[in-house]
C-alpha atoms as a PDB file:
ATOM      1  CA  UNK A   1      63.028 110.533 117.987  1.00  0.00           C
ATOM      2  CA  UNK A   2      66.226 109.950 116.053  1.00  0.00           C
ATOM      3  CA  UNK A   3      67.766 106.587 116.151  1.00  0.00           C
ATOM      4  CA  UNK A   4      71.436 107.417 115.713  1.00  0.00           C
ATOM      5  CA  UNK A   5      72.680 103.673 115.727  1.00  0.00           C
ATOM      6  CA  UNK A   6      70.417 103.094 112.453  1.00  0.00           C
ATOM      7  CA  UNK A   7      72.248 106.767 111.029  1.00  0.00           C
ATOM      8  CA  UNK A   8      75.625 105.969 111.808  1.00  0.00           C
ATOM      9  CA  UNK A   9      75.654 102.497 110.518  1.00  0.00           C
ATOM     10  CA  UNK A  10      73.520 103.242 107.187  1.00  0.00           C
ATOM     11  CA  UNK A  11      76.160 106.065 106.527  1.00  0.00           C
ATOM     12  CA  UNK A  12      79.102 103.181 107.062  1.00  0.00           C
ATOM     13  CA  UNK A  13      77.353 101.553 104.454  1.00  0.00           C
ATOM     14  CA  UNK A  14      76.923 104.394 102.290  1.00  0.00           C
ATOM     15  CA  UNK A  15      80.398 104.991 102.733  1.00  0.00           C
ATOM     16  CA  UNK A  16      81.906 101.435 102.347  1.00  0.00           C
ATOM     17  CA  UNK A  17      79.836 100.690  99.048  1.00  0.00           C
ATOM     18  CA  UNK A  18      80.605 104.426  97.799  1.00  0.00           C
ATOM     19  CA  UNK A  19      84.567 103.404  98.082  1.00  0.00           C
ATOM     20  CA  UNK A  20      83.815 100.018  96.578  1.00  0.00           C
ATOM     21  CA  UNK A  21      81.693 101.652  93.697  1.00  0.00           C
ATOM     22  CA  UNK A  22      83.956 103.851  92.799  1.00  0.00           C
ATOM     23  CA  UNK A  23      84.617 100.903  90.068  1.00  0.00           C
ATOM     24  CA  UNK A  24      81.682 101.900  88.466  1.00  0.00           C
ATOM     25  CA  UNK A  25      81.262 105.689  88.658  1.00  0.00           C
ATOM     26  CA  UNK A  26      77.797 107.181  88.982  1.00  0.00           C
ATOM     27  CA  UNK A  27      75.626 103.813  89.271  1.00  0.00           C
ATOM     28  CA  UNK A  28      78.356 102.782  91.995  1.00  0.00           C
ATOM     29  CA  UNK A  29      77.494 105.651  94.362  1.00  0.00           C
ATOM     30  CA  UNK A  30      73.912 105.322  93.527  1.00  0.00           C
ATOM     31  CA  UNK A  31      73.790 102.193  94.441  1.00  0.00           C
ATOM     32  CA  UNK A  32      75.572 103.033  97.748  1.00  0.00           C
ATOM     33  CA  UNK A  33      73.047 105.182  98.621  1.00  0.00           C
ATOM     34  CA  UNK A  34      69.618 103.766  97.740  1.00  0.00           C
ATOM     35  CA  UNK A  35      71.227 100.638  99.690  1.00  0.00           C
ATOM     36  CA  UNK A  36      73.018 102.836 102.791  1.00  0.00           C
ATOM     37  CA  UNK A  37      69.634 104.554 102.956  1.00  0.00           C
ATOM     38  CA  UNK A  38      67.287 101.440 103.243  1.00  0.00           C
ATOM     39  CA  UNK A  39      69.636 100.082 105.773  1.00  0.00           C
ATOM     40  CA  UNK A  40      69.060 103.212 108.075  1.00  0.00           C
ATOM     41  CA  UNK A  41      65.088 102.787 107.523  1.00  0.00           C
ATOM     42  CA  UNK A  42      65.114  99.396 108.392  1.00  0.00           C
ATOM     43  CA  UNK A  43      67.058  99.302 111.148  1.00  0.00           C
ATOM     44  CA  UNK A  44      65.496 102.334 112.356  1.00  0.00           C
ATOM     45  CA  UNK A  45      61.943 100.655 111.668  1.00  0.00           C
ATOM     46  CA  UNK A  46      58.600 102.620 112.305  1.00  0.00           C
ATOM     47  CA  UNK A  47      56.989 102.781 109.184  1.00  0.00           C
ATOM     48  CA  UNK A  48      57.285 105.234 106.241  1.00  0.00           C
ATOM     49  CA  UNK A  49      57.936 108.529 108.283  1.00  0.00           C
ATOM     50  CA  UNK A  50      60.795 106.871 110.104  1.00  0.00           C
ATOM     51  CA  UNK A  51      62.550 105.339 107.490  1.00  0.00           C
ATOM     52  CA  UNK A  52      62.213 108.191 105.453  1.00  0.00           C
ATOM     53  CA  UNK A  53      64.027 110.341 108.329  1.00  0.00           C
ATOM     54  CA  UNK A  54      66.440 108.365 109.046  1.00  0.00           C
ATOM     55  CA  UNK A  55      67.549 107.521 105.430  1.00  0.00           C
ATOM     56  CA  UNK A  56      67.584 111.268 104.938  1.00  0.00           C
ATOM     57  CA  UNK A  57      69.950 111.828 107.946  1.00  0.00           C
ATOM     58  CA  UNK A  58      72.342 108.874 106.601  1.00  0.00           C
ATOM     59  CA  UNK A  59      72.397 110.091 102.806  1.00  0.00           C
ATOM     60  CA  UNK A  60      73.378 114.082 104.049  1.00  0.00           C
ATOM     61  CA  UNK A  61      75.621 112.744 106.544  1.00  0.00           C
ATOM     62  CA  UNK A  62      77.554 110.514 103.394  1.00  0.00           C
ATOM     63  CA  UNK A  63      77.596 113.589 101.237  1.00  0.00           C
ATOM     64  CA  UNK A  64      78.350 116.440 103.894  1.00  0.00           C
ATOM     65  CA  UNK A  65      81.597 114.050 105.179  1.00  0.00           C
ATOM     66  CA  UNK A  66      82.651 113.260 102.150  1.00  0.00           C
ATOM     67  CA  UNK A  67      82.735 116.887 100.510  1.00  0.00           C
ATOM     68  CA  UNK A  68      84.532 118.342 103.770  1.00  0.00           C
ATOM     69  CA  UNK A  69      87.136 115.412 102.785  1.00  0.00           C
ATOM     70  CA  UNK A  70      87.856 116.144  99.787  1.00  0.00           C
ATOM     71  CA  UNK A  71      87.803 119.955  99.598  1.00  0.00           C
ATOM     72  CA  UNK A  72      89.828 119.409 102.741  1.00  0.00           C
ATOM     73  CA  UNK A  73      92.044 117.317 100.632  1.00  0.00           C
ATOM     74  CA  UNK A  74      92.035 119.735  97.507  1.00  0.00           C
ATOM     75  CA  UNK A  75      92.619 122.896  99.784  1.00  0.00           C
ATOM     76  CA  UNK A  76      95.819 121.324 101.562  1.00  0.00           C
ATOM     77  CA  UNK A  77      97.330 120.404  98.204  1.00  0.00           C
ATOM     78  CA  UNK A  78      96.909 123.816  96.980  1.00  0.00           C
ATOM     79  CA  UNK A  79      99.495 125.075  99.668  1.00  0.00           C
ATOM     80  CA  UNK A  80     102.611 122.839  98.165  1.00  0.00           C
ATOM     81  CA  UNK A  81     101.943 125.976  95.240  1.00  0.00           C
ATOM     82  CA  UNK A  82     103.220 128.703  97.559  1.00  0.00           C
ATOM     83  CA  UNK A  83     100.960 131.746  98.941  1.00  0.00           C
ATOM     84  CA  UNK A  84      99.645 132.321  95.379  1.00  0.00           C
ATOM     85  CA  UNK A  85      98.766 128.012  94.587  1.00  0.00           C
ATOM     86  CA  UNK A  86      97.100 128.217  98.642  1.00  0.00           C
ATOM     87  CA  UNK A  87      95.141 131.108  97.715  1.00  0.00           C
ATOM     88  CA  UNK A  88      94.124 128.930  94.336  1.00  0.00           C
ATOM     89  CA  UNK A  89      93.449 125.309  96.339  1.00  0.00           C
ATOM     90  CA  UNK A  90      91.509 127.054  99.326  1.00  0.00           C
ATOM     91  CA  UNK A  91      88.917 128.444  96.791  1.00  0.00           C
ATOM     92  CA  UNK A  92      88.904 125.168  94.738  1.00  0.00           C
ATOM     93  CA  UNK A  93      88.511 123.520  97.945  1.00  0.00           C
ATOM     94  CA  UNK A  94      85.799 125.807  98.703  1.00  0.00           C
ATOM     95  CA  UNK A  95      84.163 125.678  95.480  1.00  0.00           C
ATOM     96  CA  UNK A  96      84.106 121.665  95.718  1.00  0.00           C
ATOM     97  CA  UNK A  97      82.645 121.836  99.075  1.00  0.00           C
ATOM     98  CA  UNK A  98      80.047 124.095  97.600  1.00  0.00           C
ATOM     99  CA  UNK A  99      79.106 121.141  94.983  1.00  0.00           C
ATOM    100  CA  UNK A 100      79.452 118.476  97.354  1.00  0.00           C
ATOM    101  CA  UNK A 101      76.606 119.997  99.666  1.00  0.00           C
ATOM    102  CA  UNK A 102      74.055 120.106  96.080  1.00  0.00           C
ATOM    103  CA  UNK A 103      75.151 116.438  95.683  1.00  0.00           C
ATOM    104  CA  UNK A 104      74.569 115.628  99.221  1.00  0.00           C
ATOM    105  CA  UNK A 105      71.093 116.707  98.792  1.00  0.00           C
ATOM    106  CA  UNK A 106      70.808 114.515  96.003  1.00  0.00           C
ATOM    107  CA  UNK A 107      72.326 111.715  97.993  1.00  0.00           C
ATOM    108  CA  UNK A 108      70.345 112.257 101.061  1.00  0.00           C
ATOM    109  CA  UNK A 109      66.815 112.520  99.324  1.00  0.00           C
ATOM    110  CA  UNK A 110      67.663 109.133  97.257  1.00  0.00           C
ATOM    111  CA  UNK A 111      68.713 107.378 100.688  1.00  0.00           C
ATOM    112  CA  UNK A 112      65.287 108.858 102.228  1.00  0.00           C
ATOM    113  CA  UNK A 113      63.248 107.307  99.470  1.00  0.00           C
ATOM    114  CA  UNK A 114      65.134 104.072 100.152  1.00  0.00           C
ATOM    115  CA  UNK A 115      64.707 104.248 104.019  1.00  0.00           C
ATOM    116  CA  UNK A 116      61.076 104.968 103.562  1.00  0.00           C
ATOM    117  CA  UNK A 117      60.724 101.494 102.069  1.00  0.00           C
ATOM    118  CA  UNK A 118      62.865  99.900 104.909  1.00  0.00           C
ATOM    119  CA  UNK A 119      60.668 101.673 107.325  1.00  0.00           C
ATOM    120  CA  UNK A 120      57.578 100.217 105.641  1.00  0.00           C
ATOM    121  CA  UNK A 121      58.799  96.650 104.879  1.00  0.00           C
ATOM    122  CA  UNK A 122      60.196  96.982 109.268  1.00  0.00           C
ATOM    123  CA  UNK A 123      56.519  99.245 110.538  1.00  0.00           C
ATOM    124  CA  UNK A 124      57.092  97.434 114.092  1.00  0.00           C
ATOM    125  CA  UNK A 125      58.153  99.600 117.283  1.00  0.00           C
ATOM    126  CA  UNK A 126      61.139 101.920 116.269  1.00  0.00           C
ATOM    127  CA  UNK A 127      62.968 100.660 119.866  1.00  0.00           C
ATOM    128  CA  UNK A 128      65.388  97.825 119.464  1.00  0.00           C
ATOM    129  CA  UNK A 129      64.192  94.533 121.071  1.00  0.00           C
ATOM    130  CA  UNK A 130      67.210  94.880 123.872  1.00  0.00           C
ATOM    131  CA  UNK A 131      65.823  98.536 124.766  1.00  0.00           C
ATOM    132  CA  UNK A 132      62.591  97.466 126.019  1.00  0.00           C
ATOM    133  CA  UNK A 133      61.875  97.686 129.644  1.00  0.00           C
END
């Protein structure tokens, strides 16, 4: 069972250290999601399986919001061109969404491989300790 807690917060930290990195391009984002994705394992806990899940979910979640934002962003722009610059930013904006879904894949299965290894290093019950009955 999914553990949305440990997938929302891993992707705040995917996203907060993917703003931050943005100082370093590439290794900055990289970073944000190897570290995103082993905070979703962990907290998640379970073993390798788990964390492995669960830093997938985070890492596609990162990449799938993030290109929606910005070909959102791109697409909107496109309309201060007229009909004909609208027509031009809603398939750039479409286009960009396009590459941000391959990235996202790219992002999600480095935050899995991270989770996994949260998951391991946290292989207790996958239940929070204040969800116990």
């Amino acid at each position: 069972m999914t553990d949305w807690r440990s997938v929302i917060v891993g992707f705040l930290v995917i996203t907060v250290l993917g703003i931050v990195g943005l100082t370093l391009p590439g290794v900055g984002q990289l970073a944000a999601g190897l570290i995103g994705g082993f905070v979703a394992g962990y907290l998640a806990g379970g073993g390798l399986g788990s964390g492995f899940w669960h830093g997938l979910l985070a890492g596609a979640l990162g990449g799938i919001v993030g290109g929606a934002l910005l070909a959102l962003v791109v697409g909107v722009a496109g309309f201060a061109g007229g009909p004909v610059g609208g027509a031009l930013g809603g398939l750039a904006g479409a286009g960009i969404f396009l590459g941000a879904l391959a990235i996202s894949l790219v992002m999600a299965l480095e935050s899995a491989v991270a989770g996994a290894v949260g998951g391991l290093l946290n292989s207790g019950p996958s239940e929070p300790a204040g969800r116990r009955y």
